[in-house]
N, C-alpha and C. Protein backbone atom coordinates (compact mmCIF):
# COMPACT_ATOMS: atom_id res chain seq x y z
N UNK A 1 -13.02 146.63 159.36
CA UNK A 1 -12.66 145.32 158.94
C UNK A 1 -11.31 144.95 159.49
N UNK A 2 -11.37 143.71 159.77
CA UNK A 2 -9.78 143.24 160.23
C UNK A 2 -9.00 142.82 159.33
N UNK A 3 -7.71 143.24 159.07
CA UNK A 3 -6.66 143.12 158.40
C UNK A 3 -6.43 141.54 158.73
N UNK A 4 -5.75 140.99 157.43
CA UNK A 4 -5.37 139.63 157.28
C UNK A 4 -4.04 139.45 157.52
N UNK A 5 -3.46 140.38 157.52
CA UNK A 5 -1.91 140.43 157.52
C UNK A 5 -1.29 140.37 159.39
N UNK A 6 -0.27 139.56 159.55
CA UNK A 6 0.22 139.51 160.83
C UNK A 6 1.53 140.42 160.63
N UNK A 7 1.62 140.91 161.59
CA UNK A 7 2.83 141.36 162.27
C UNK A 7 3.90 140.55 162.48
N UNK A 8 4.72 140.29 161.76
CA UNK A 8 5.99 139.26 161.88
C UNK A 8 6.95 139.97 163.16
N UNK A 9 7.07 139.17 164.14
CA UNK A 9 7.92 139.80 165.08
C UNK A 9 9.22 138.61 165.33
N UNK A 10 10.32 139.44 164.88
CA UNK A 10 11.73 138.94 164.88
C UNK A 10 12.01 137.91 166.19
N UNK A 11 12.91 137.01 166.18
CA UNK A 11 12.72 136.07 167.69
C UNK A 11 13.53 137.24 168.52
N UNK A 12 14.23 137.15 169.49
CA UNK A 12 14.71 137.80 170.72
C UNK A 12 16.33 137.36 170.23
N UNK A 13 17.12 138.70 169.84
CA UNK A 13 18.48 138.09 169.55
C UNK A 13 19.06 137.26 170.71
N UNK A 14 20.15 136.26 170.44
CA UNK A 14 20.44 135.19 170.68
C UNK A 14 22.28 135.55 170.55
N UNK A 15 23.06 134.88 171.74
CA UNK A 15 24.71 134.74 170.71
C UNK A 15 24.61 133.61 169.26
N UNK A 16 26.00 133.89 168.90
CA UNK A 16 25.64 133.22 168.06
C UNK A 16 26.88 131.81 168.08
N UNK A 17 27.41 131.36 167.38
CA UNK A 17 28.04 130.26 167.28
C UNK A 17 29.37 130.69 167.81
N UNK A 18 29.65 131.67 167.52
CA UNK A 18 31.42 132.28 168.12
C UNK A 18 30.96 132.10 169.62
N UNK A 19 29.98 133.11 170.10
CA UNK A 19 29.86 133.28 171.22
C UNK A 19 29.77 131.73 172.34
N UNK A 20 28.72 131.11 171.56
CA UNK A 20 28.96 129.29 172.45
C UNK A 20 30.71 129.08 172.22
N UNK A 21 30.86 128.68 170.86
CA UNK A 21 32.62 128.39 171.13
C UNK A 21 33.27 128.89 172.36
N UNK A 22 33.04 130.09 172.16
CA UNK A 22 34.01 130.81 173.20
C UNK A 22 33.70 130.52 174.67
N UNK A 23 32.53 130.38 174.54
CA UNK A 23 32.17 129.61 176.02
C UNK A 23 32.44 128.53 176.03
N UNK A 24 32.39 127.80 175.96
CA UNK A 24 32.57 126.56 175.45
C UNK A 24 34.01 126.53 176.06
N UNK A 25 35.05 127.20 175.23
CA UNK A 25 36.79 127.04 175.92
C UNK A 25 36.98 127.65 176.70
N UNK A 26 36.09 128.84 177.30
CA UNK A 26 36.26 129.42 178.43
C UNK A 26 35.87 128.18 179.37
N UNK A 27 34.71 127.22 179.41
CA UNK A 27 34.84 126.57 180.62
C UNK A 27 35.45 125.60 180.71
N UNK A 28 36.40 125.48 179.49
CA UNK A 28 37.34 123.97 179.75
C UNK A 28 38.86 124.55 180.44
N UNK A 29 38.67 125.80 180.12
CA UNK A 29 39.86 126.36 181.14
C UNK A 29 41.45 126.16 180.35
N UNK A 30 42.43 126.73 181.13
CA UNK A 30 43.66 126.42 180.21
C UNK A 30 44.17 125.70 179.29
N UNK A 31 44.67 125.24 178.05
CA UNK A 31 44.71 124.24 177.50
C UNK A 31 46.56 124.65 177.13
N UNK A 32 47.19 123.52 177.37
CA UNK A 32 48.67 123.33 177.16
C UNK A 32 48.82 122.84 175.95
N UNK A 33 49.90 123.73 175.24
CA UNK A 33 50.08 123.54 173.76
C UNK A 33 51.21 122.40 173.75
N UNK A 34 51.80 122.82 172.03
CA UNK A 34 52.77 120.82 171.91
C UNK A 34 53.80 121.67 172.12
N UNK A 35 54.03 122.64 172.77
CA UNK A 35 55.59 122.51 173.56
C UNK A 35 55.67 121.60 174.53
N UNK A 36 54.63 121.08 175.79
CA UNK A 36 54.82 120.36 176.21
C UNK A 36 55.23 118.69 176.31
N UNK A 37 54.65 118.28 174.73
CA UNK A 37 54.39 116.95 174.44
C UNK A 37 55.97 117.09 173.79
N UNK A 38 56.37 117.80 173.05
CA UNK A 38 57.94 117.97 172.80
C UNK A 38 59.03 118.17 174.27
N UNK A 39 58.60 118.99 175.05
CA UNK A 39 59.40 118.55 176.16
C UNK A 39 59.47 117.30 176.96
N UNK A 40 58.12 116.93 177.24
CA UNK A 40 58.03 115.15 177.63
C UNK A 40 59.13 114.54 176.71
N UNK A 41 58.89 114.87 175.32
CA UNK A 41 59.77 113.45 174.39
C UNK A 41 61.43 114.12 174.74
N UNK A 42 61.63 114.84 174.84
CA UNK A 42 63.03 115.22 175.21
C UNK A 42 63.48 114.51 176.28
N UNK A 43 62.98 114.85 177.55
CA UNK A 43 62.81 114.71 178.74
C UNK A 43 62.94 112.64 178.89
N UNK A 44 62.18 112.39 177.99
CA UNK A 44 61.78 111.18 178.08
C UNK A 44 63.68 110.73 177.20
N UNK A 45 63.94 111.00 176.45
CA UNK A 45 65.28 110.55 175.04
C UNK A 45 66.70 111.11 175.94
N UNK A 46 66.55 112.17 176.75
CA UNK A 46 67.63 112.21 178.14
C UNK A 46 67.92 111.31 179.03
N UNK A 47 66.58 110.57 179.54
CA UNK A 47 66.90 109.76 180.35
C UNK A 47 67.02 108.42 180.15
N UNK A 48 66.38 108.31 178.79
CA UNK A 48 67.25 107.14 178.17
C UNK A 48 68.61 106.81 177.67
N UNK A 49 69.20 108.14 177.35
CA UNK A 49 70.60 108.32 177.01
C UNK A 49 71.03 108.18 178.11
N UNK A 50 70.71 108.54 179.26
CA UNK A 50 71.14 108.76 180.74
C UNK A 50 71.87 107.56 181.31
N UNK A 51 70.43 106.28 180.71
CA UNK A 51 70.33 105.06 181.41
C UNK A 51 71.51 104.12 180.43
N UNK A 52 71.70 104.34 179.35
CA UNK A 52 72.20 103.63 178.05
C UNK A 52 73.77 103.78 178.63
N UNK A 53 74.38 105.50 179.36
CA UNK A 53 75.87 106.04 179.29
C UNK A 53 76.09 105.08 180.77
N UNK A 54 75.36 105.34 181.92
CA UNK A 54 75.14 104.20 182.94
C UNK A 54 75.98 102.56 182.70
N UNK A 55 74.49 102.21 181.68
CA UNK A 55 74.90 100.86 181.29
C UNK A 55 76.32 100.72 180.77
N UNK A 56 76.24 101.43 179.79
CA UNK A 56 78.12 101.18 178.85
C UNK A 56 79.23 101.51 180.34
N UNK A 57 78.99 102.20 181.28
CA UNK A 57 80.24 102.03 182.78
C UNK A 57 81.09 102.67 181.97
N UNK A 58 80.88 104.04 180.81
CA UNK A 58 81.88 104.78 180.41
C UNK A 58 82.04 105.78 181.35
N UNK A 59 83.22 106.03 181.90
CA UNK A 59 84.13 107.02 182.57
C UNK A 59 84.39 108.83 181.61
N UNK A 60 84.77 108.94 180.37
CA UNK A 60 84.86 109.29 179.32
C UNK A 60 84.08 109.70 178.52
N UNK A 61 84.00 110.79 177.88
CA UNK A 61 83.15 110.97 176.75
C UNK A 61 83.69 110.98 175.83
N UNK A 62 83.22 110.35 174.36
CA UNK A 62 83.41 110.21 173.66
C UNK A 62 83.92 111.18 172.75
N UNK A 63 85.10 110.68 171.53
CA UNK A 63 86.17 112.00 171.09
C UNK A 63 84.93 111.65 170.05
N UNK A 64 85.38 113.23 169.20
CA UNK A 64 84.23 113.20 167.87
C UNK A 64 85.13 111.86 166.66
N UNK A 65 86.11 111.65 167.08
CA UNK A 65 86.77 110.40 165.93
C UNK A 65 85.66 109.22 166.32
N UNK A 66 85.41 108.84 167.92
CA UNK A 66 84.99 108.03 167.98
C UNK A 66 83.25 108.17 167.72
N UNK A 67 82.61 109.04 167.73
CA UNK A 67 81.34 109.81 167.44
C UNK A 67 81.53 109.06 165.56
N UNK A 68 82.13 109.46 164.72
CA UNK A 68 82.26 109.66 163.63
C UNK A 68 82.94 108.38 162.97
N UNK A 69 83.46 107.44 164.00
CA UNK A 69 84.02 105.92 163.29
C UNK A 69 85.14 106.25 162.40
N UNK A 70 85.94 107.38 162.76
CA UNK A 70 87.01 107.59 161.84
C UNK A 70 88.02 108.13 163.01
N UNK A 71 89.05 107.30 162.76
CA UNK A 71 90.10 107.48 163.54
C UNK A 71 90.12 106.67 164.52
N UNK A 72 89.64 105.19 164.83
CA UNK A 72 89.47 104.22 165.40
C UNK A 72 89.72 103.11 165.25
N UNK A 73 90.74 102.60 166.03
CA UNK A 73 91.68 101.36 165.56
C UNK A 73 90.50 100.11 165.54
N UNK A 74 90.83 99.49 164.60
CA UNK A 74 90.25 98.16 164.56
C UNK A 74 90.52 97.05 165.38
């Protein structure tokens, strides 16, 4: 007589979700962290100070009295 019962056969292991991720950023390749986006804004607030010391045609840098508005004749 033939048995009614099947043989359940497991699918064929597979990666799993880590394994796509990881592929996944392996093919997007290097990725640059926010040190950079902090050096841009630096980079960027230098050369605006740059352009600002320019404009003012100061010769001089400023004493910390004048930094601080104390010790500055009216």
């Amino acid at each position: 007589m033939h048995s009614m019962t099947r043989a359940v056969i497991p699918p064929a292991p597979r990666a799993g979700i880590v394994d796509d991720m990881e592929r996944d950023d392996n093919r997007r390749g290097y990725e640059r962290d926010e040190t950079d986006a902090l050096h841009q804004l630096v980079r960027h607030l230098v050369a605006d100070g740059d352009r600002q010391v320019r404009l003012a045609v100061r010769r001089a840098r400023r004493t910390l009295g004048e930094m601080t508005g104390q010790g500055v004749a009216a």
